[in-house]
Protein backbone atom coordinates (compact mmCIF):
# COMPACT_ATOMS: atom_id res chain seq x y z
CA UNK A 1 -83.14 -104.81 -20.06
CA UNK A 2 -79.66 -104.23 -18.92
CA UNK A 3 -77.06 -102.21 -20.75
CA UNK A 4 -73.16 -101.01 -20.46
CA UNK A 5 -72.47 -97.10 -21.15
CA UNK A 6 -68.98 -95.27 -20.63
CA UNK A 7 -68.69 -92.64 -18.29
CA UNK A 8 -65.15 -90.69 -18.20
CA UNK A 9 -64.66 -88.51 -14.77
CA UNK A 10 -61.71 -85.80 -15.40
CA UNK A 11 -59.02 -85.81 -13.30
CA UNK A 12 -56.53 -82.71 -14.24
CA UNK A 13 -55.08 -83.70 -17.17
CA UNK A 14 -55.98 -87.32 -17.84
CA UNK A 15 -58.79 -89.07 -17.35
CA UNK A 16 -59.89 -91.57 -15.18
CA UNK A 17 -62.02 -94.35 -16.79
CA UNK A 18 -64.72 -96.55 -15.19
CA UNK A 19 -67.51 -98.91 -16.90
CA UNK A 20 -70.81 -98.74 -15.19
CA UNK A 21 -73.54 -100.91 -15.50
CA UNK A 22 -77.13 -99.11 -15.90
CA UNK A 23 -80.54 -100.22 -15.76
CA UNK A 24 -83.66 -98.92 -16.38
CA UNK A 25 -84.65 -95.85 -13.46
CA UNK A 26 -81.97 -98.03 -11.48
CA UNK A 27 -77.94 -97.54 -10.86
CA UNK A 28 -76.38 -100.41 -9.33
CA UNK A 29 -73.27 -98.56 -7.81
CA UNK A 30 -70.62 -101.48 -7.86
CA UNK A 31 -67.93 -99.51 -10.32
CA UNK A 32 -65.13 -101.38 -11.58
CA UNK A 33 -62.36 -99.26 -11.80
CA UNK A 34 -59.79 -100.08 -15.01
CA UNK A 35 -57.13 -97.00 -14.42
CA UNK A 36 -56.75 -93.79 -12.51
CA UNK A 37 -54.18 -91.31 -13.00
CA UNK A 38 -54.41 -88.02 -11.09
CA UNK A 39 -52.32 -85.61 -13.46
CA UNK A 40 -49.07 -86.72 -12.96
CA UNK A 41 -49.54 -86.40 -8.66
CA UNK A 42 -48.77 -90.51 -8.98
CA UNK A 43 -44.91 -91.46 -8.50
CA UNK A 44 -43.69 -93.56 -10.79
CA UNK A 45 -43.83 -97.43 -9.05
CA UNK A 46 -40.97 -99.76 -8.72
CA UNK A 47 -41.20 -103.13 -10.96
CA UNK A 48 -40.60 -106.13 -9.79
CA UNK A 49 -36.63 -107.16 -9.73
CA UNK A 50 -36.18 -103.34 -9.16
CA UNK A 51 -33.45 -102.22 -6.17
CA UNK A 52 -33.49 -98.58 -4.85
CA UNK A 53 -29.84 -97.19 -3.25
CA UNK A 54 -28.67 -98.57 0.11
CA UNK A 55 -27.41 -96.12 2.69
CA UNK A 56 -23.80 -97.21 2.06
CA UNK A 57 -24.14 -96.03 -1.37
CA UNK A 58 -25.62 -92.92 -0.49
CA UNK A 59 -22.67 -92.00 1.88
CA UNK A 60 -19.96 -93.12 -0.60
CA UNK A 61 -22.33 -90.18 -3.07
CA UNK A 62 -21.75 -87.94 -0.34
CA UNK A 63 -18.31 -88.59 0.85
CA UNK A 64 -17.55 -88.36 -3.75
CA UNK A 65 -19.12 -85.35 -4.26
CA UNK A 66 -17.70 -83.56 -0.65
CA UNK A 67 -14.06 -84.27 -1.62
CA UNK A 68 -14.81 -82.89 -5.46
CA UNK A 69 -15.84 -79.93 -3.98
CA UNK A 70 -13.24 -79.48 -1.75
CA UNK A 71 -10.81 -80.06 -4.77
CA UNK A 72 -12.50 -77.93 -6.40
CA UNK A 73 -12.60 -74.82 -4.14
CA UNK A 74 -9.06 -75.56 -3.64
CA UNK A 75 -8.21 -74.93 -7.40
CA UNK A 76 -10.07 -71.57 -7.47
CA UNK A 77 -8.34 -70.55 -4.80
CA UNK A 78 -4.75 -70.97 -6.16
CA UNK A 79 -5.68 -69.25 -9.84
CA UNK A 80 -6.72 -66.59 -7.67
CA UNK A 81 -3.61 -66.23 -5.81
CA UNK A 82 -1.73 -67.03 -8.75
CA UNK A 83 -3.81 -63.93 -10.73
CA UNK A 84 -3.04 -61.68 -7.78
CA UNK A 85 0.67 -62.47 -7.73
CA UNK A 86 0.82 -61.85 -11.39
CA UNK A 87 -0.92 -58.46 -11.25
CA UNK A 88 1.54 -57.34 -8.15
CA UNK A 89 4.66 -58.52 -10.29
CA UNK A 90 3.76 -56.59 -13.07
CA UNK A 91 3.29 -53.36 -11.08
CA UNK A 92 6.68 -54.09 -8.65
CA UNK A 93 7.84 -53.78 -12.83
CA UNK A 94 6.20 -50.68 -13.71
CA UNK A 95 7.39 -48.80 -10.80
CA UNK A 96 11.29 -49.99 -11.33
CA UNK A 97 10.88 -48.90 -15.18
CA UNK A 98 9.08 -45.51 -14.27
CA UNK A 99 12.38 -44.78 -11.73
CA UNK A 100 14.92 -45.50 -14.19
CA UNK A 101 13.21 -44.39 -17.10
CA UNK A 102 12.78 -40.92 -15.64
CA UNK A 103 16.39 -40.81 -13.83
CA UNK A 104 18.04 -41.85 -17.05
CA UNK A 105 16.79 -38.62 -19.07
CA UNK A 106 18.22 -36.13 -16.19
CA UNK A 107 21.69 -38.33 -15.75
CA UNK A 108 21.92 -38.08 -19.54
CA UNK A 109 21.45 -34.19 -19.37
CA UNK A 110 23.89 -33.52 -15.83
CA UNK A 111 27.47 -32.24 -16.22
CA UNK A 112 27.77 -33.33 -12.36
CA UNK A 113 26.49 -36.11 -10.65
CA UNK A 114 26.88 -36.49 -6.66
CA UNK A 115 25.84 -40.20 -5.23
CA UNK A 116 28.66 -40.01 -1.83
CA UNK A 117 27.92 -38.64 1.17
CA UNK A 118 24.29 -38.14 1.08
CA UNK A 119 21.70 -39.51 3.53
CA UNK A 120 17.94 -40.30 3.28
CA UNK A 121 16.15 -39.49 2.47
CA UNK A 122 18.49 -37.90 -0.57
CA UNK A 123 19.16 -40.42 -3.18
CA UNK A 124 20.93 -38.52 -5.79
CA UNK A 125 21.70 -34.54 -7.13
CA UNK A 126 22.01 -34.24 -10.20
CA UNK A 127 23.27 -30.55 -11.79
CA UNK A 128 23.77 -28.83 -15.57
CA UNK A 129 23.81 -25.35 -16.74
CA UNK A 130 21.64 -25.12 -20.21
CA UNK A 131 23.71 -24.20 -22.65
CA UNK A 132 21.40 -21.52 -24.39
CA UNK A 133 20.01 -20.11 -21.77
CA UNK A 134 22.61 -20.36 -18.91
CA UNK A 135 20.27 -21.49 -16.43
CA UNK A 136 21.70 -23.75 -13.57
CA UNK A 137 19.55 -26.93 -13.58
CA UNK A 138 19.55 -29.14 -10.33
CA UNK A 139 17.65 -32.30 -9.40
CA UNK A 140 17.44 -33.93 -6.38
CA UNK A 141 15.84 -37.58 -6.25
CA UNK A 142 14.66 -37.95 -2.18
CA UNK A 143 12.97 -41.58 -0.79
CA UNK A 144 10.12 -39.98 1.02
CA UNK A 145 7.79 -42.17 3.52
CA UNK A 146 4.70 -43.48 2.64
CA UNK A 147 2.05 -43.27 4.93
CA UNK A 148 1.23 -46.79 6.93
CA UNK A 149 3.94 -48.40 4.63
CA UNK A 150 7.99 -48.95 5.76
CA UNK A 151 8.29 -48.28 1.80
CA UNK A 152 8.83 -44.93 0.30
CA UNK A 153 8.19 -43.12 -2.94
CA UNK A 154 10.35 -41.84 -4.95
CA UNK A 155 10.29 -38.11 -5.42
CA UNK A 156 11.98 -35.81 -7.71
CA UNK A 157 12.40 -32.22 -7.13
CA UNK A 158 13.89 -29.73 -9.62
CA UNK A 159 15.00 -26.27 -9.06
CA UNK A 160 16.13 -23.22 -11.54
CA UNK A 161 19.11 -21.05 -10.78
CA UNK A 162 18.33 -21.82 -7.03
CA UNK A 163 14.42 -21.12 -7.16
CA UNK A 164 11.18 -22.17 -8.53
CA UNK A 165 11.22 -25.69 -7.00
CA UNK A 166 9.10 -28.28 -8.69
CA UNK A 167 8.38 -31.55 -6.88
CA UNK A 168 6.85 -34.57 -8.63
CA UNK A 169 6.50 -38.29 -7.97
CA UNK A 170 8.27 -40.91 -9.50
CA UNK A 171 8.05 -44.19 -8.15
CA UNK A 172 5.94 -46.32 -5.31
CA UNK A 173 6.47 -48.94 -3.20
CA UNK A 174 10.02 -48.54 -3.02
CA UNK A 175 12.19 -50.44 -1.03
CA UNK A 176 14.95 -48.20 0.75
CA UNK A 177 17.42 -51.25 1.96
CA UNK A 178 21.01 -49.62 0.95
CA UNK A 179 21.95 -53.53 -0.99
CA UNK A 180 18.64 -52.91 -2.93
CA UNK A 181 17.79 -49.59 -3.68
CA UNK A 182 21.16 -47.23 -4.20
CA UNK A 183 22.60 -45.18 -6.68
CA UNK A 184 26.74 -45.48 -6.92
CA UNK A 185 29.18 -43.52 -9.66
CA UNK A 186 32.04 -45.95 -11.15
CA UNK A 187 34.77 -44.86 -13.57
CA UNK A 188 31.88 -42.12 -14.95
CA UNK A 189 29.36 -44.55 -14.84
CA UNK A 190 26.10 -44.25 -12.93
CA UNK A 191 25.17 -47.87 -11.53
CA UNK A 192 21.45 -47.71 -9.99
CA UNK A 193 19.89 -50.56 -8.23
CA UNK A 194 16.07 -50.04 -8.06
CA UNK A 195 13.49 -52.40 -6.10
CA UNK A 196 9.33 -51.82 -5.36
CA UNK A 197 7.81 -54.81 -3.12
CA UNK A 198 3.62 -55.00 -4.16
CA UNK A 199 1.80 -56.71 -2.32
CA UNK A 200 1.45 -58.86 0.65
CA UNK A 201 1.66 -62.19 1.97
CA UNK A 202 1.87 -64.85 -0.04
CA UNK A 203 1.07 -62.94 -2.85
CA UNK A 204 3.55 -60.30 -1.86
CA UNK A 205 5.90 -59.37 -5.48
CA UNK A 206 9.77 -57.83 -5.54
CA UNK A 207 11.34 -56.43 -8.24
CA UNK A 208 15.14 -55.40 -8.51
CA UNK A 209 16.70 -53.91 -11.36
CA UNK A 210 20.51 -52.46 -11.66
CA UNK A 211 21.13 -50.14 -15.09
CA UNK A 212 24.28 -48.66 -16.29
CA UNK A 213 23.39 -45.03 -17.41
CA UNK A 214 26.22 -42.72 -18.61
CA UNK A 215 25.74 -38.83 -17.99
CA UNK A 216 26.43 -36.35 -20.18
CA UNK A 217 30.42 -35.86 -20.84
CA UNK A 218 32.15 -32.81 -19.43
């Protein structure tokens, strides 16, 4: 008597199925495979009518995605330039604000100021006597050189009834050119022109200011 039993064989995850005919104390080994899958190891096949992507179309991919990238890098590059050059303006700012800002407060407080005749690195002297104390006040603003730099930093240096000098900085990064950094006196007026260059290159910032500051009458 002949008779059909089921026999599953694990494969990974799925399972392979085969029918196998039996007979008694006999096995005839002719096994008719109906499906094998080998846990996913099988690629997918193509159907029929299916096309697959011609070398031409692969290149154009390429050639796409190349010049994207390119485009791409490109805009990074400039936001980063552009973030740079923002930065570098906004400290050439600072710098031209911290001059005037602290030169304002002595010119306000100076019976005398002296802006002719003097060479670098003096910029301006500045003198009052306090009027409590009698003390005779003098400032001197100097354009020092910066180290590796053709800019200079702006230093001021006070003294007390001749002594007990006191030298601080003021500024960086500023540019000594006589048409942009200067400080002239006109009809009681002190006119200063103030510039700081950050940066370099392309990315390289300038800043010039000119204030009118009016020092302290008689």
């Amino acid at each position: 008597m002949q008779r059909k039993d089921d026999v599953r064989l694990s494969y990974g995850k799925e399972v392979s199925h085969y029918s196998i005919p039996i007979e008694d104390n006999y096995y005839h080994h002719a096994f008719r495979r109906t499906s094998i899958q080998t846990g996913g190891l099988q690629g997918r096949q193509m159907k029929h009518g299916e096309k697959g992507y011609t070398l031409v179309e692969l290149l154009v991919a390429i050639t796409i995605m190349a010049v994207a990238s390119v485009a791409a890098g490109a805009c990074i590059f400039q936001i980063i330039r552009n973030t740079e050059g923002n930065s570098n303006h906004m400290a050439a700012v600072l710098q031209v604000q911290n001059a005037e800002q602290r030169i304002s407060q002595d010119v306000q407080r100076a019976q005398r100021v002296t802006t002719d005749n003097l060479t670098l690195p003096n910029l301006l002297v500045l003198s009052w006597i306090d009027g409590s104390s009698g003390e005779e006040h003098q400032v001197t603003y100097t354009l020092e050189d910066m180290p590796g730099s053709t800019l200079k930093e702006l230093r001021r240096n006070q003294s007390v009834n001749g002594t007990d000098n006191i030298t601080s900085l003021v500024a960086r990064q500023i540019d000594s050119d006589p048409e942009k950094t200067r400080c002239e006196l006109t009809n009681g007026i002190l006119i200063l022109t103030m510039t700081a260059n950050i940066g370099n290159g392309a990315t390289m910032e300038s800043e010039t200011r000119t204030y009118r500051i009016l020092p302290r009458p008689g």
